[in-house]
PDB file of N, CA and C in Angstrom:
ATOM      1  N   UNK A   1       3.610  10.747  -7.377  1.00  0.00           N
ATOM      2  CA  UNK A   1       3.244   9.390  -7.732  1.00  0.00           C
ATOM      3  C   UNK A   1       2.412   9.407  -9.011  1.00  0.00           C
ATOM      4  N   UNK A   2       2.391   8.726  -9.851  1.00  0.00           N
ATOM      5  CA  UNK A   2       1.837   7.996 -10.749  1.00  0.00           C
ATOM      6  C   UNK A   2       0.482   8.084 -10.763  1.00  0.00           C
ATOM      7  N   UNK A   3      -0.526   9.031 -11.904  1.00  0.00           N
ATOM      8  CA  UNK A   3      -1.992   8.403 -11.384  1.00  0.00           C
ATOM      9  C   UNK A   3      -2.457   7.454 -12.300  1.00  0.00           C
ATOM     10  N   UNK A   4      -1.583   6.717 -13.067  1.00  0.00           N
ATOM     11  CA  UNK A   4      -2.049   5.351 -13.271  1.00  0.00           C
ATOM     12  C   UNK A   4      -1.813   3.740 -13.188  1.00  0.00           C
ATOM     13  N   UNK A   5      -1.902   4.475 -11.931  1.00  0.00           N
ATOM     14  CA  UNK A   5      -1.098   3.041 -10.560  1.00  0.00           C
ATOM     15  C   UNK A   5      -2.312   2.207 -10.678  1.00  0.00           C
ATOM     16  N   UNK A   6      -2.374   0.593 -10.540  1.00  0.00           N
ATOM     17  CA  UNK A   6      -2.858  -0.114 -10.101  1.00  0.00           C
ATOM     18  C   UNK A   6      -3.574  -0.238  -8.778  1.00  0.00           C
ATOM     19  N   UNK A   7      -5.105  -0.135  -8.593  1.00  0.00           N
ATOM     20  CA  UNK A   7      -5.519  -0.324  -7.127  1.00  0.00           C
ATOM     21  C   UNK A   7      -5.513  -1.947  -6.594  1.00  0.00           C
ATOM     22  N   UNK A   8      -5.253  -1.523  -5.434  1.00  0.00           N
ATOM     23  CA  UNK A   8      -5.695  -2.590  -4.325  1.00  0.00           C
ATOM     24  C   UNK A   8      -6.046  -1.950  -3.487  1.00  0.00           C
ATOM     25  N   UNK A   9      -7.743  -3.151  -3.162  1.00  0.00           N
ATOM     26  CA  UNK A   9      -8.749  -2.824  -2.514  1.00  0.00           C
ATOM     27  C   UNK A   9      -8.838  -3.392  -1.121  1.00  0.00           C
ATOM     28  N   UNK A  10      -8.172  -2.893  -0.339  1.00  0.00           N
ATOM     29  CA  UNK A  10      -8.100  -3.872   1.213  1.00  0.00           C
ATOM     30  C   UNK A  10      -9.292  -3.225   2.423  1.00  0.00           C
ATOM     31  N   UNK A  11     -10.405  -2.245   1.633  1.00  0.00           N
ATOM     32  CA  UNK A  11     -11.059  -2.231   2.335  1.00  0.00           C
ATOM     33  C   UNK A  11     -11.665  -3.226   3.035  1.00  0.00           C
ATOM     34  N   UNK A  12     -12.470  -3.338   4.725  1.00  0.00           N
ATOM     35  CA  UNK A  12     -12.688  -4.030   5.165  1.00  0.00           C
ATOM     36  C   UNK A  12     -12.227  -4.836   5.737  1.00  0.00           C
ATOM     37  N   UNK A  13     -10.585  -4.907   5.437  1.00  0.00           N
ATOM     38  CA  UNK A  13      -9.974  -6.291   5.754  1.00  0.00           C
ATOM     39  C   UNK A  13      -9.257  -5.581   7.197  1.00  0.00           C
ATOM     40  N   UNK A  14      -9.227  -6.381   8.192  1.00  0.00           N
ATOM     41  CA  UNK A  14      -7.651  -6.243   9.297  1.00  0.00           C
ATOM     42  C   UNK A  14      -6.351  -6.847   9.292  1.00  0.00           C
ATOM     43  N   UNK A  15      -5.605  -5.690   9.501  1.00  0.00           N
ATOM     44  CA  UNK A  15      -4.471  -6.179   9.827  1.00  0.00           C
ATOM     45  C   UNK A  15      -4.275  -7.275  10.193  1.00  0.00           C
ATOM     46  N   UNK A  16      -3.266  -8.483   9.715  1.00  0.00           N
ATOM     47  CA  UNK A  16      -2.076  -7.960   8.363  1.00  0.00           C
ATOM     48  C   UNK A  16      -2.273  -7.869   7.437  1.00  0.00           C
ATOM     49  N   UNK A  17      -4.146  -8.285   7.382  1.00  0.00           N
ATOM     50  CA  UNK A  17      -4.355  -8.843   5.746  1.00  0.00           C
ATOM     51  C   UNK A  17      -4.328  -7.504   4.320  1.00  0.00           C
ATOM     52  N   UNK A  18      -4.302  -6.407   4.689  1.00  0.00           N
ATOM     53  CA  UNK A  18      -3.435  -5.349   3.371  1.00  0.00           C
ATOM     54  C   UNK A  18      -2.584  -5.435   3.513  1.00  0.00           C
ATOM     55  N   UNK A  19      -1.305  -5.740   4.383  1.00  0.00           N
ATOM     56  CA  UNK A  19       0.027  -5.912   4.454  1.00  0.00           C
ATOM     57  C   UNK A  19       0.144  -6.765   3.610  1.00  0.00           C
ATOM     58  N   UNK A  20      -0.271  -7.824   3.921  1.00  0.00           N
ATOM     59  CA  UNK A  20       0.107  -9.366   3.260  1.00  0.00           C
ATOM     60  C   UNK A  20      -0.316  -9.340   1.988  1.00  0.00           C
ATOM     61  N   UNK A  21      -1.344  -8.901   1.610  1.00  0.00           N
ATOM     62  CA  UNK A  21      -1.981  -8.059   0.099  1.00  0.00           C
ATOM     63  C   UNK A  21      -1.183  -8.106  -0.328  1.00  0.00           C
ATOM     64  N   UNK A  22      -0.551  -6.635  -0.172  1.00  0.00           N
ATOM     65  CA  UNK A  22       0.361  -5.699  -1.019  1.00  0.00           C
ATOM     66  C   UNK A  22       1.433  -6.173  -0.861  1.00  0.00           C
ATOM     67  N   UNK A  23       1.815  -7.054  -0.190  1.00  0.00           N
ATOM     68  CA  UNK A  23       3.686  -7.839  -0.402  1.00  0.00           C
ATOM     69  C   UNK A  23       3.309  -8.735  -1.523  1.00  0.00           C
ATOM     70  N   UNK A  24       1.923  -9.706  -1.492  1.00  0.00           N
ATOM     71  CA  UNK A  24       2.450 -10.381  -2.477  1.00  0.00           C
ATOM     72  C   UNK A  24       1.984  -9.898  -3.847  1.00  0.00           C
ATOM     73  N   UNK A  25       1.140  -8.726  -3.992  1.00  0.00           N
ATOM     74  CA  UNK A  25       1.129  -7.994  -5.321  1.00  0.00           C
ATOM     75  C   UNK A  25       2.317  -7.523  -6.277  1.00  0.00           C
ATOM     76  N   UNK A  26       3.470  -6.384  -4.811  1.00  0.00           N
ATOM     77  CA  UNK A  26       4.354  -5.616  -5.027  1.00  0.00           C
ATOM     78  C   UNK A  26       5.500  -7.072  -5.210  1.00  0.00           C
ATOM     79  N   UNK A  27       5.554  -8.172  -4.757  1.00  0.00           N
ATOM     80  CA  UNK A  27       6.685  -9.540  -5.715  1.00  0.00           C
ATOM     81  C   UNK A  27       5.917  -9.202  -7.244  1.00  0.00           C
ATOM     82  N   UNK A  28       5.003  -9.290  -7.421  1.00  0.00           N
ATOM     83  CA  UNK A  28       4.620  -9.853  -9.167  1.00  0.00           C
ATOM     84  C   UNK A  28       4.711  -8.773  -9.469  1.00  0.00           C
ATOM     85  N   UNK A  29       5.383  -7.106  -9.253  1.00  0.00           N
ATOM     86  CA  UNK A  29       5.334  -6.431 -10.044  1.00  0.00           C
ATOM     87  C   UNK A  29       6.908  -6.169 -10.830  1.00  0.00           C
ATOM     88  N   UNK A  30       7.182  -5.583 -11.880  1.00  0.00           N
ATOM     89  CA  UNK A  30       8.611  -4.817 -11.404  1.00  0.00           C
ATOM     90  C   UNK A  30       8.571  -3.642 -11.078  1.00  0.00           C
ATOM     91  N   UNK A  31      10.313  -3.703 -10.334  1.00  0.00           N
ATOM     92  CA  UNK A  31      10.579  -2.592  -9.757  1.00  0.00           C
ATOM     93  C   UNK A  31      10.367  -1.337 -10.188  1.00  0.00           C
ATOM     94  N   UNK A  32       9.620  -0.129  -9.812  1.00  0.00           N
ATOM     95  CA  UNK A  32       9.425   1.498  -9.973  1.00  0.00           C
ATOM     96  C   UNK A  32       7.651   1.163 -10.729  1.00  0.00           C
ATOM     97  N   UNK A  33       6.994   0.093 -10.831  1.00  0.00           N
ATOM     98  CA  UNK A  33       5.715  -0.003 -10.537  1.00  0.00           C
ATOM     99  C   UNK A  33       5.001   0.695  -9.233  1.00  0.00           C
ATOM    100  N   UNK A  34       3.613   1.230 -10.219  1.00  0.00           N
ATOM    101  CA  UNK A  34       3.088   1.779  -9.069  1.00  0.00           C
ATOM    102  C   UNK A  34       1.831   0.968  -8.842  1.00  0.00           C
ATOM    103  N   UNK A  35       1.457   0.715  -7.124  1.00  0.00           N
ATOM    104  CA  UNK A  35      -0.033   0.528  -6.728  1.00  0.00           C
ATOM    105  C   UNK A  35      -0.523   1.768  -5.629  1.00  0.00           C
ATOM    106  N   UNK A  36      -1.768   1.253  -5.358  1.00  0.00           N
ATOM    107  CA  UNK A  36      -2.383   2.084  -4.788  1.00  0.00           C
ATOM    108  C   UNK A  36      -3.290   1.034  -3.632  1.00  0.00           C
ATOM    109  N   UNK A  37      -2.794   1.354  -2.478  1.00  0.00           N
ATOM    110  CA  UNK A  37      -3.618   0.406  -1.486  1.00  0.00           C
ATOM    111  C   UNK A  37      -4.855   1.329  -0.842  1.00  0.00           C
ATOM    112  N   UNK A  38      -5.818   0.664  -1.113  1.00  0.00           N
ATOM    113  CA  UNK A  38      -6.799   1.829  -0.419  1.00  0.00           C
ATOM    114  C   UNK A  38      -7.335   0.536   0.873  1.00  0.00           C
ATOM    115  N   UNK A  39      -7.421   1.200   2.404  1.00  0.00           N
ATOM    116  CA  UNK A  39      -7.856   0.330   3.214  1.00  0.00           C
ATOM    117  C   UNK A  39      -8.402   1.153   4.347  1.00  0.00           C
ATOM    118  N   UNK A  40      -9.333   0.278   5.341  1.00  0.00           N
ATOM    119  CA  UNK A  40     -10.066   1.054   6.274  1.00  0.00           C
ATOM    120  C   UNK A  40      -9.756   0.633   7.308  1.00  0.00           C
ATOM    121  N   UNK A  41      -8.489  -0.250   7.887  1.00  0.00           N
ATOM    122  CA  UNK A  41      -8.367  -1.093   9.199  1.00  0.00           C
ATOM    123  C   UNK A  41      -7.475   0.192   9.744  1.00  0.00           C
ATOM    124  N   UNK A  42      -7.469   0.966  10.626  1.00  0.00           N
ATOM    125  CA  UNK A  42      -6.289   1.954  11.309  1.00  0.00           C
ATOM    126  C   UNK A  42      -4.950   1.621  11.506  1.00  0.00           C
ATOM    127  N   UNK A  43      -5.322   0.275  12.057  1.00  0.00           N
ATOM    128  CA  UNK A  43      -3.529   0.021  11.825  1.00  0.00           C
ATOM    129  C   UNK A  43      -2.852  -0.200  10.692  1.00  0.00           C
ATOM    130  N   UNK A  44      -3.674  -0.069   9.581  1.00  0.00           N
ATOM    131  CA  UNK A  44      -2.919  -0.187   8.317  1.00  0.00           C
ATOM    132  C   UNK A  44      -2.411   1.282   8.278  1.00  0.00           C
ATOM    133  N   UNK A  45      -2.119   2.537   8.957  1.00  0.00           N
ATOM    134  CA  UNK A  45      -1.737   3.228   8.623  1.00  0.00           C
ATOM    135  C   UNK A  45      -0.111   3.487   9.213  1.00  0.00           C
ATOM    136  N   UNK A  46      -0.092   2.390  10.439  1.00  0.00           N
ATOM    137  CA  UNK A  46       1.508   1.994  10.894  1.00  0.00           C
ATOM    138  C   UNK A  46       2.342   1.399   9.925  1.00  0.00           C
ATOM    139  N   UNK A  47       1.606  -0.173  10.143  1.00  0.00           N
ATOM    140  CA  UNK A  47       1.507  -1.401   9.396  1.00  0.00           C
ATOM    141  C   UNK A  47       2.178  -0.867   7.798  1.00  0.00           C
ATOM    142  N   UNK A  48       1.433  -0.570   7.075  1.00  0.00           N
ATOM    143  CA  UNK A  48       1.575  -0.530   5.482  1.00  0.00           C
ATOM    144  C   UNK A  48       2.879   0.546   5.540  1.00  0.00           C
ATOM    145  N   UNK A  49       3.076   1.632   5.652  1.00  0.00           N
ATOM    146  CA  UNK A  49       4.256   2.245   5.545  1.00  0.00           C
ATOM    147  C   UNK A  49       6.184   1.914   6.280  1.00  0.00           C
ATOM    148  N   UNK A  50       5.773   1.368   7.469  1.00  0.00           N
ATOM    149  CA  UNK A  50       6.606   0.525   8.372  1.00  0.00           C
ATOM    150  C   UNK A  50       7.387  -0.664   6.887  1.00  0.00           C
ATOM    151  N   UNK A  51       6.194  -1.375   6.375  1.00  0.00           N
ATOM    152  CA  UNK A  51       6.709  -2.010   5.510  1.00  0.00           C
ATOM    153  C   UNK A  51       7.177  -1.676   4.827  1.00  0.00           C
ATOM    154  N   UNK A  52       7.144  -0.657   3.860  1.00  0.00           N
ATOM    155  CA  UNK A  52       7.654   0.150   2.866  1.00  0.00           C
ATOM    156  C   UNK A  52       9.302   0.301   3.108  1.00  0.00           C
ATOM    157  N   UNK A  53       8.986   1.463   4.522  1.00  0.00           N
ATOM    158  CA  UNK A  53      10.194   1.699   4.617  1.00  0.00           C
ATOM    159  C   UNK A  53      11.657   0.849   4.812  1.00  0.00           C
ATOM    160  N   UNK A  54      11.035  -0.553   5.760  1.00  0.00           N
ATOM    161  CA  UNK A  54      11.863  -1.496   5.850  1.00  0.00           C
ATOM    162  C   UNK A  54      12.601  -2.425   4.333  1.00  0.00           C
ATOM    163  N   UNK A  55      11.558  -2.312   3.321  1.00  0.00           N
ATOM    164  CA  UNK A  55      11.787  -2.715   2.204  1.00  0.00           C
ATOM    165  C   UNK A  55      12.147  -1.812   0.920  1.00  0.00           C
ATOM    166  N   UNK A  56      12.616  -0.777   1.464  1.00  0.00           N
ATOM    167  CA  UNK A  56      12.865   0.390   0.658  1.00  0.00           C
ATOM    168  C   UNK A  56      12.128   0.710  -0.369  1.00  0.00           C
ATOM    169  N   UNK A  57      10.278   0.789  -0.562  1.00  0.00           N
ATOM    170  CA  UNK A  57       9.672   1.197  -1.373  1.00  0.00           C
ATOM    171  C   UNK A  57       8.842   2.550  -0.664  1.00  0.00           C
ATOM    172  N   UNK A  58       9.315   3.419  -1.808  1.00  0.00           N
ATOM    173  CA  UNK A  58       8.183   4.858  -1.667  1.00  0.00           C
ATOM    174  C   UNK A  58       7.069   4.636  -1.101  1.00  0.00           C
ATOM    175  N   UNK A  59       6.201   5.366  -0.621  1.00  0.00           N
ATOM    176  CA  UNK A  59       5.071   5.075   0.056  1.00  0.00           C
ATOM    177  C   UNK A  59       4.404   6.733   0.280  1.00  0.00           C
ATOM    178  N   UNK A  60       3.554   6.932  -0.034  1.00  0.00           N
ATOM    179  CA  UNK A  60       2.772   8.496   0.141  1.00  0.00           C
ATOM    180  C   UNK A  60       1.479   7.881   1.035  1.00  0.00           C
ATOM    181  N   UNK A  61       1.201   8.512   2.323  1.00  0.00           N
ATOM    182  CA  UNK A  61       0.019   8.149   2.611  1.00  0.00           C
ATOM    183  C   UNK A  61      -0.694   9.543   2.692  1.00  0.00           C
ATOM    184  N   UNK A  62      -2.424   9.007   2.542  1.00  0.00           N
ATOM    185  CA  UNK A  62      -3.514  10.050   2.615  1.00  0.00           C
ATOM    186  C   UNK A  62      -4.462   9.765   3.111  1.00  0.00           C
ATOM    187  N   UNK A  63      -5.783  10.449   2.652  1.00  0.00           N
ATOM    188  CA  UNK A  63      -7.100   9.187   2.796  1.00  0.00           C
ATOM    189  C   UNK A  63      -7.961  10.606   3.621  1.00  0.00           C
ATOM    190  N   UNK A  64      -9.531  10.085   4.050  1.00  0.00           N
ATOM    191  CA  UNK A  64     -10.012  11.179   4.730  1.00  0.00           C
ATOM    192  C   UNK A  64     -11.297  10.334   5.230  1.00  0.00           C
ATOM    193  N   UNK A  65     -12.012  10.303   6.242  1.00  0.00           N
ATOM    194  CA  UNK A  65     -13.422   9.819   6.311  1.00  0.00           C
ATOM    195  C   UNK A  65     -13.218   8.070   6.816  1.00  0.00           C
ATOM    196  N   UNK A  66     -12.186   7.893   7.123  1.00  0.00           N
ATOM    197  CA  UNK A  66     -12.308   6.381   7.887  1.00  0.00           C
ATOM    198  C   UNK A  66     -11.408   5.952   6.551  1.00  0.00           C
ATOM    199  N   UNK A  67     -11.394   6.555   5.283  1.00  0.00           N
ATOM    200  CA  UNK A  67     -10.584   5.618   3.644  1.00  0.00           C
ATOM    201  C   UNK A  67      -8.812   5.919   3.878  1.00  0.00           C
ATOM    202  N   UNK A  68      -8.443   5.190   4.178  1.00  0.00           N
ATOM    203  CA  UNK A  68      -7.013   5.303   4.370  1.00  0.00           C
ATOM    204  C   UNK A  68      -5.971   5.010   2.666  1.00  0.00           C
ATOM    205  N   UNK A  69      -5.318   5.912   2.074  1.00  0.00           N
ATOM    206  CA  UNK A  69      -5.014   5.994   0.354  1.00  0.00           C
ATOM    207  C   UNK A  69      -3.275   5.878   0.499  1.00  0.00           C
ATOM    208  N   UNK A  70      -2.905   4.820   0.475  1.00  0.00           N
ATOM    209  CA  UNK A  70      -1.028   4.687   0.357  1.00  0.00           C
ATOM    210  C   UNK A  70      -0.535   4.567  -1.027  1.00  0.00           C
ATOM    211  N   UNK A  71      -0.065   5.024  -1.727  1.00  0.00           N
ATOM    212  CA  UNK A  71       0.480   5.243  -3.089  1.00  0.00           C
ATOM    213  C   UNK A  71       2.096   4.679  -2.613  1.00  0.00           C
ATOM    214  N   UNK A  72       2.159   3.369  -3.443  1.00  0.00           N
ATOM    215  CA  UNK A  72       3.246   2.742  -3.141  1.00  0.00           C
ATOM    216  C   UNK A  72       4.504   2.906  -4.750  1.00  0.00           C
ATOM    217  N   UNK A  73       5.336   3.115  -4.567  1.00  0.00           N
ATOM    218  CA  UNK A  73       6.174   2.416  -6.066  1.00  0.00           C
ATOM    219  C   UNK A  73       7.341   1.446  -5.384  1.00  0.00           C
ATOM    220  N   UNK A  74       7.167   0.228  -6.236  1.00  0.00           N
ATOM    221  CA  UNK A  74       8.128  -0.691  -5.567  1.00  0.00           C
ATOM    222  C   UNK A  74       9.669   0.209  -5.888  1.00  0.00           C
ATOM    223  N   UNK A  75      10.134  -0.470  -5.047  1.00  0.00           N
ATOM    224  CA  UNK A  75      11.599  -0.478  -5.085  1.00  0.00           C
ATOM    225  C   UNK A  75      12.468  -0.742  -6.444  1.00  0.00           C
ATOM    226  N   UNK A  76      13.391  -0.186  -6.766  1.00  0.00           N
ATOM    227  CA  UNK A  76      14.218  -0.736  -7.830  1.00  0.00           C
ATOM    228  C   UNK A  76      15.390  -1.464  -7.418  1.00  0.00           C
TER     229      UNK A  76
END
């Protein structure tokens, strides 16, 4: 991935609200754009990739210490 992807900051927030984030970020981007969702809700670690895959965008997840790090590139 890209390390000069765009962040989004969904720390703090719960599920869906980084889901719902990053869908309507990843519309205003074009396709093979990269972001970077950084979030601390646990189920964003189902949640956020589930989406990906259903919408055919890359998705790398990481993170360590409660910081959950998804490196997304939209779809082409």
């Amino acid at each position: 991935m890209t390390t000069d992807a765009e962040i989004l900051d969904c720390r703090g927030l719960k599920c869906p609200l980084p889901v719902l984030k990053m869908e309507k970020r990843l519309g205003q981007l074009s396709p093979g754009a990269s972001i970077v969702v950084l979030a601390t809700d646990p189920m964003a670690k189902v949640d956020i990739p589930l989406y990906c895959r259903q919408n055919g965008h890359d998705c790398e997840t990481g993170g360590e210490d409660g910081l959950l790090r998804f490196s997304i590139v939209k779809a082409r």
